[in-house]
Protein backbone atom coordinates (compact mmCIF):
# COMPACT_ATOMS: atom_id res chain seq x y z
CA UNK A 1 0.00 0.00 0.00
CA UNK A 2 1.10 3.27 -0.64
CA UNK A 3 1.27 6.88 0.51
CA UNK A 4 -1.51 7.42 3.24
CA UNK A 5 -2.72 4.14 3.28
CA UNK A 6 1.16 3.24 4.27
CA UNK A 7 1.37 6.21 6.57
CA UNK A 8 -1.96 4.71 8.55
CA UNK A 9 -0.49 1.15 9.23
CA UNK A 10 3.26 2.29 10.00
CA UNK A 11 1.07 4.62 12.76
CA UNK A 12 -1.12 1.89 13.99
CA UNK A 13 1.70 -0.55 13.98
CA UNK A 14 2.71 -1.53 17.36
CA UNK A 15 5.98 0.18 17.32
CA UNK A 16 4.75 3.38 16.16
CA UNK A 17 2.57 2.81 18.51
CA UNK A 18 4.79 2.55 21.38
CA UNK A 19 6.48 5.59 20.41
CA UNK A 20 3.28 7.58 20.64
CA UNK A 21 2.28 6.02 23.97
CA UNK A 22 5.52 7.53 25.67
CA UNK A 23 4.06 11.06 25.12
CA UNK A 24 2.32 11.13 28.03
CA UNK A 25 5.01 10.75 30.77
CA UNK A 26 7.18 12.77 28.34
CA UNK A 27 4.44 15.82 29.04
CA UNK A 28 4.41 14.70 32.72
CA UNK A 29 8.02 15.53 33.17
CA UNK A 30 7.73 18.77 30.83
CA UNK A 31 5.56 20.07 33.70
CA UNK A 32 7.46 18.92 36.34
CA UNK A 33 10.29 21.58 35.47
CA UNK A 34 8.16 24.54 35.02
CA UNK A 35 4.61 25.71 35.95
CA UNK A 36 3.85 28.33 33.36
CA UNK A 37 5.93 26.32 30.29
CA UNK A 38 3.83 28.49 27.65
CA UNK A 39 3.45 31.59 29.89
CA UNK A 40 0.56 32.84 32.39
CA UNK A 41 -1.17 34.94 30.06
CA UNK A 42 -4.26 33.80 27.48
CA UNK A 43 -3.76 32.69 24.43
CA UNK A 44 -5.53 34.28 21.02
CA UNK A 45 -7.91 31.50 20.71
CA UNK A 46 -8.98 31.50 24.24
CA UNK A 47 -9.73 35.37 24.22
CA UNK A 48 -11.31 35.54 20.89
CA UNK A 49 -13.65 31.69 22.37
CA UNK A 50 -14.80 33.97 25.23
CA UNK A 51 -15.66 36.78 23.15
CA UNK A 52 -18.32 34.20 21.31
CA UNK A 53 -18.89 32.27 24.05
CA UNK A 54 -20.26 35.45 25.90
CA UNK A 55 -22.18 36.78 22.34
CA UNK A 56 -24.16 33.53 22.08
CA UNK A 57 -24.38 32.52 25.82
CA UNK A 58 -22.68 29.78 26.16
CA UNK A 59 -21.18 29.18 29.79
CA UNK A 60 -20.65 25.48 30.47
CA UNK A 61 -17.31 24.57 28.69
CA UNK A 62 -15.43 21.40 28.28
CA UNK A 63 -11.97 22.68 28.27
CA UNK A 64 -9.49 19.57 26.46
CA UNK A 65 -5.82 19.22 26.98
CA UNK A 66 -5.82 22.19 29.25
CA UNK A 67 -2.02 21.62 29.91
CA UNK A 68 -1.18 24.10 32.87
CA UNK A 69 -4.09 26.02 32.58
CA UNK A 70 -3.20 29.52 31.09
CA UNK A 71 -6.36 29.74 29.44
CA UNK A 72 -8.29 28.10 31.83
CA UNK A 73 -7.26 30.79 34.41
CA UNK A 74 -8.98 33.05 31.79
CA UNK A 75 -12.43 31.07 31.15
CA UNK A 76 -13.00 30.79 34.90
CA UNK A 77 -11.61 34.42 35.67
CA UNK A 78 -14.59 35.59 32.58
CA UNK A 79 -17.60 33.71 34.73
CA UNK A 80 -17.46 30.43 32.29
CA UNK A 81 -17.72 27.24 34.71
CA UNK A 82 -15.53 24.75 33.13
CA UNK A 83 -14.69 21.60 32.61
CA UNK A 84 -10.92 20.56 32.15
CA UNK A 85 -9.60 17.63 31.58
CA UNK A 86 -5.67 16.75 30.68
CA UNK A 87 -4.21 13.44 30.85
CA UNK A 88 -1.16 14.91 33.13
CA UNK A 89 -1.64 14.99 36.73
CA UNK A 90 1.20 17.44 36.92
CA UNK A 91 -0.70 19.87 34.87
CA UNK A 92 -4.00 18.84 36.61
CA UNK A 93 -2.23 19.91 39.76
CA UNK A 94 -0.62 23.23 38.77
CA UNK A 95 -4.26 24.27 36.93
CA UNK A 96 -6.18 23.64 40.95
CA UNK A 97 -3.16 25.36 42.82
CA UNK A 98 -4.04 28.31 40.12
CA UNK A 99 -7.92 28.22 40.25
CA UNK A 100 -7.30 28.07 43.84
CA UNK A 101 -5.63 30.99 44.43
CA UNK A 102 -8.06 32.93 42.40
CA UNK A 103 -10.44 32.12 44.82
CA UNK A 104 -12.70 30.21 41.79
CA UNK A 105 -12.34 26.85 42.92
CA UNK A 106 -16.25 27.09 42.25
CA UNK A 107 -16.33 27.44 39.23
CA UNK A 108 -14.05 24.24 37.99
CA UNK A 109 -14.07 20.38 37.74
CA UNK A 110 -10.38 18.73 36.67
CA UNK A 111 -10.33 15.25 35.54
CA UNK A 112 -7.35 13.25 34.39
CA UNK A 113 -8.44 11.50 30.97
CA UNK A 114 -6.73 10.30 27.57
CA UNK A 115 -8.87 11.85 24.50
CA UNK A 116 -8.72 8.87 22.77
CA UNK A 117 -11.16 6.73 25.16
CA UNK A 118 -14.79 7.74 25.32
CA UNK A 119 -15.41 11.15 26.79
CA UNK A 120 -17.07 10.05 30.92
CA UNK A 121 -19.70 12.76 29.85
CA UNK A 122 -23.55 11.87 29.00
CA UNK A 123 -24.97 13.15 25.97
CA UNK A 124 -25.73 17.15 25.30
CA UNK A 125 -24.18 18.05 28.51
CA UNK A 126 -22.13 21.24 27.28
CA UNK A 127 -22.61 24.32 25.42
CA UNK A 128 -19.16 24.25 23.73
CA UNK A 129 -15.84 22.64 23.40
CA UNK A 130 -12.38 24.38 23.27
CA UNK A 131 -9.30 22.75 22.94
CA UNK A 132 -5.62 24.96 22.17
CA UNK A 133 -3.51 22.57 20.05
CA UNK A 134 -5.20 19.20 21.78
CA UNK A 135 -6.05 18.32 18.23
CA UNK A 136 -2.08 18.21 17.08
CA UNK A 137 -0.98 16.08 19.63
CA UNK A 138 0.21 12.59 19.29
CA UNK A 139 -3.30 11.61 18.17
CA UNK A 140 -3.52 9.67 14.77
CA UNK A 141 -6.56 10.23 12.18
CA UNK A 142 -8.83 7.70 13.49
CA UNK A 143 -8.21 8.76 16.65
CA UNK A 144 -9.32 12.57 15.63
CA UNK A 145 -12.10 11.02 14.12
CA UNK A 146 -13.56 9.27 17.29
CA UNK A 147 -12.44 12.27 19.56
CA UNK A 148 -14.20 14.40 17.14
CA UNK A 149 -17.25 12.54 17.11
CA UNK A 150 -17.41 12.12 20.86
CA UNK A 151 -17.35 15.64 21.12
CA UNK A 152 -20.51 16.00 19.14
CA UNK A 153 -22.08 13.85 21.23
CA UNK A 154 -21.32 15.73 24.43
CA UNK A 155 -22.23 19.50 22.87
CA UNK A 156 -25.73 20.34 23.67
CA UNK A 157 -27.75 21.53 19.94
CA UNK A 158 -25.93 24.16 18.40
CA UNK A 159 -23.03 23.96 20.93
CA UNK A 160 -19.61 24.91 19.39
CA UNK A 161 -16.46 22.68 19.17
CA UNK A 162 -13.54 25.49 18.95
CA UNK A 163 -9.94 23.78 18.30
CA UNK A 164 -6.62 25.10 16.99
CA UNK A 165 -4.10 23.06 15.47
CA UNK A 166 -0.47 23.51 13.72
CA UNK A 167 -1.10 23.28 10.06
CA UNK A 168 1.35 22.09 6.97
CA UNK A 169 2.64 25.90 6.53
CA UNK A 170 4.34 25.51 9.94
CA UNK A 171 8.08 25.93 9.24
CA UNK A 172 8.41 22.53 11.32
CA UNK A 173 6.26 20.61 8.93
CA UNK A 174 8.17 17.92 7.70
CA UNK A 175 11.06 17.96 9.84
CA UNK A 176 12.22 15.62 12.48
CA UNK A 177 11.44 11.98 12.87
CA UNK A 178 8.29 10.83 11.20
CA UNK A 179 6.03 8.75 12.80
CA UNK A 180 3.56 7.72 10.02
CA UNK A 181 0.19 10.45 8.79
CA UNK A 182 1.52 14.07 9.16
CA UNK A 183 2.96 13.37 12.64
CA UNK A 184 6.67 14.73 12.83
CA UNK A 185 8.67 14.32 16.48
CA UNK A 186 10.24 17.42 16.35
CA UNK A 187 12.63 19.29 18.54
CA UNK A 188 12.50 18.34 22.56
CA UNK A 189 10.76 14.59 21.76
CA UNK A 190 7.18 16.61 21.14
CA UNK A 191 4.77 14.25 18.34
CA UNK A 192 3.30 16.97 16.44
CA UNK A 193 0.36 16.03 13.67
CA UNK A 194 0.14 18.81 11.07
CA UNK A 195 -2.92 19.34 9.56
CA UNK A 196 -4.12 20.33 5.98
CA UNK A 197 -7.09 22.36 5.24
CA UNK A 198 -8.29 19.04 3.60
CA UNK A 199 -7.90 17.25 6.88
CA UNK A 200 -9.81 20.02 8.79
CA UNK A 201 -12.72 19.54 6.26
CA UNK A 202 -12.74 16.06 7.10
CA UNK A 203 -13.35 15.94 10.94
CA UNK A 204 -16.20 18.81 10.11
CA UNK A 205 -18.06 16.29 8.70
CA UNK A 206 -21.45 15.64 10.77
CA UNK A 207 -20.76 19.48 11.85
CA UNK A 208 -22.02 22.75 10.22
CA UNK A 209 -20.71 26.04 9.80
CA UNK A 210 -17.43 25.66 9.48
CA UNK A 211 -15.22 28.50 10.18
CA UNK A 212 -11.58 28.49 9.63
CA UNK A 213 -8.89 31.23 10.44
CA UNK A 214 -5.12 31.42 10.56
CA UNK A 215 -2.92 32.78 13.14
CA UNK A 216 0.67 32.23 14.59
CA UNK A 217 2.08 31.54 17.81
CA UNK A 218 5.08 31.63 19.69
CA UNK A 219 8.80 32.34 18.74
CA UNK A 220 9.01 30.20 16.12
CA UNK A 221 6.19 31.49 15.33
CA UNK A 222 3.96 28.51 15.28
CA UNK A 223 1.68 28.46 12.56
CA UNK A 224 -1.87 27.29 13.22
CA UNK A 225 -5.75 26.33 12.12
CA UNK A 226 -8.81 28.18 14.26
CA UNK A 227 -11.65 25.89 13.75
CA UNK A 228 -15.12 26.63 14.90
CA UNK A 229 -17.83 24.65 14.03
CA UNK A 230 -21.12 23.87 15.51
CA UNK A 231 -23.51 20.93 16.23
């Protein structure tokens, strides 16, 4: 088999695999050494979420991958009551320690869980998702695809699933170790699956409305996907 189909097995192979799976106590000790690894302050995405989140009233939030909680700080600090889940405990525990000392501990629920089982949610139980580069983790296609689709099931009618990801302009694209798909283990051991516009179009499906912006990020700079779309 060739190209993607080749890509897809090499991914799902158990080596691959393996690799992948050691992403999560490489994060654990990225966390360890630093609280605030990507700063204190909000990011773009999570400032211009709230913005819509306040226009169309949405307030209970599933927050994914919230890392060390830079935007979650921001969500809760706005009024939103949020839900945040990471699959870190060291991030889990710097986000609380944060919340806490904002005096919000209210207006939060943590929970340690890996995206790609079955969100422990029932069905239409939030008004919108947000995840800040969740979806360009170590997570392979079909994994998107159920994570995707679990998130549709959560979102209450016409509840938003906002995500960023880094997309196949990013000057990293391509470079690095790769690990089957569009994932590249770039600088510092991070897994890192670009995405193309085409791929973005692909998890929308079910969805409606898609909206689709591009911004950049960071020193490098980073250079990312806004997606909105909506149940």
């Amino acid at each position: 088999m060739k190209g993607g189909d080749r890509d897809i097995i090499e991914t799902e192979s158990g080596v691959e695999k393996n690799i992948i799976n050691k992403q999560q106590p490489h994060w654990e000790k990225v966390f360890e050494s630093t609280c605030s690894r990507f700063g204190d302050e909000p990011s773009y995405p999570a400032r211009k979420s709230a913005a819509i989140f306040e226009k169309e009233g949405k307030n209970k939030i599933l927050e994914l991958g919230c890392g060390q909680g830079r935007d979650t700080c921001f969500f809760v600090s706005k009024g939103f009551h949020i839900y945040s889940l990471d699959y870190t405990e060291g991030g889990l525990k710097t986000v609380e320690e944060k919340v806490r000392n904002m005096g919000l501990s209210d207006s939060i629920v943590t929970l340690k869980h890996d995206v790609r089982n079955p969100l422990p949610f029932e069905n239409e139980t939030f008004d919108a998702c947000y995840s800040h580069m969740l979806y360009c983790m170590a997570l392979t296609t079909s994994e998107l695809e159920f994570l995707t689709s679990e998130i549709k099931r959560v979102l209450k009618p016409g509840g938003l699933n906002i995500y960023t990801a880094r997309h196949t302009g990013d000057a990293q694209y391509k470079t690095g170790i790769h690990r089957g798909e569009d994932l590249y283990e770039i600088a510092g051991g991070f897994i890192v699956h670009f995405f193309s516009r085409e791929k973005v179009e692909h998890l929308a499906k079910g969805y409606k409305g898609l909206e689709v912006e591009e911004f950049e990020e960071g020193e490098l700079p980073r250079k990312l996907y806004l997606v909105m779309m909506q149940k």
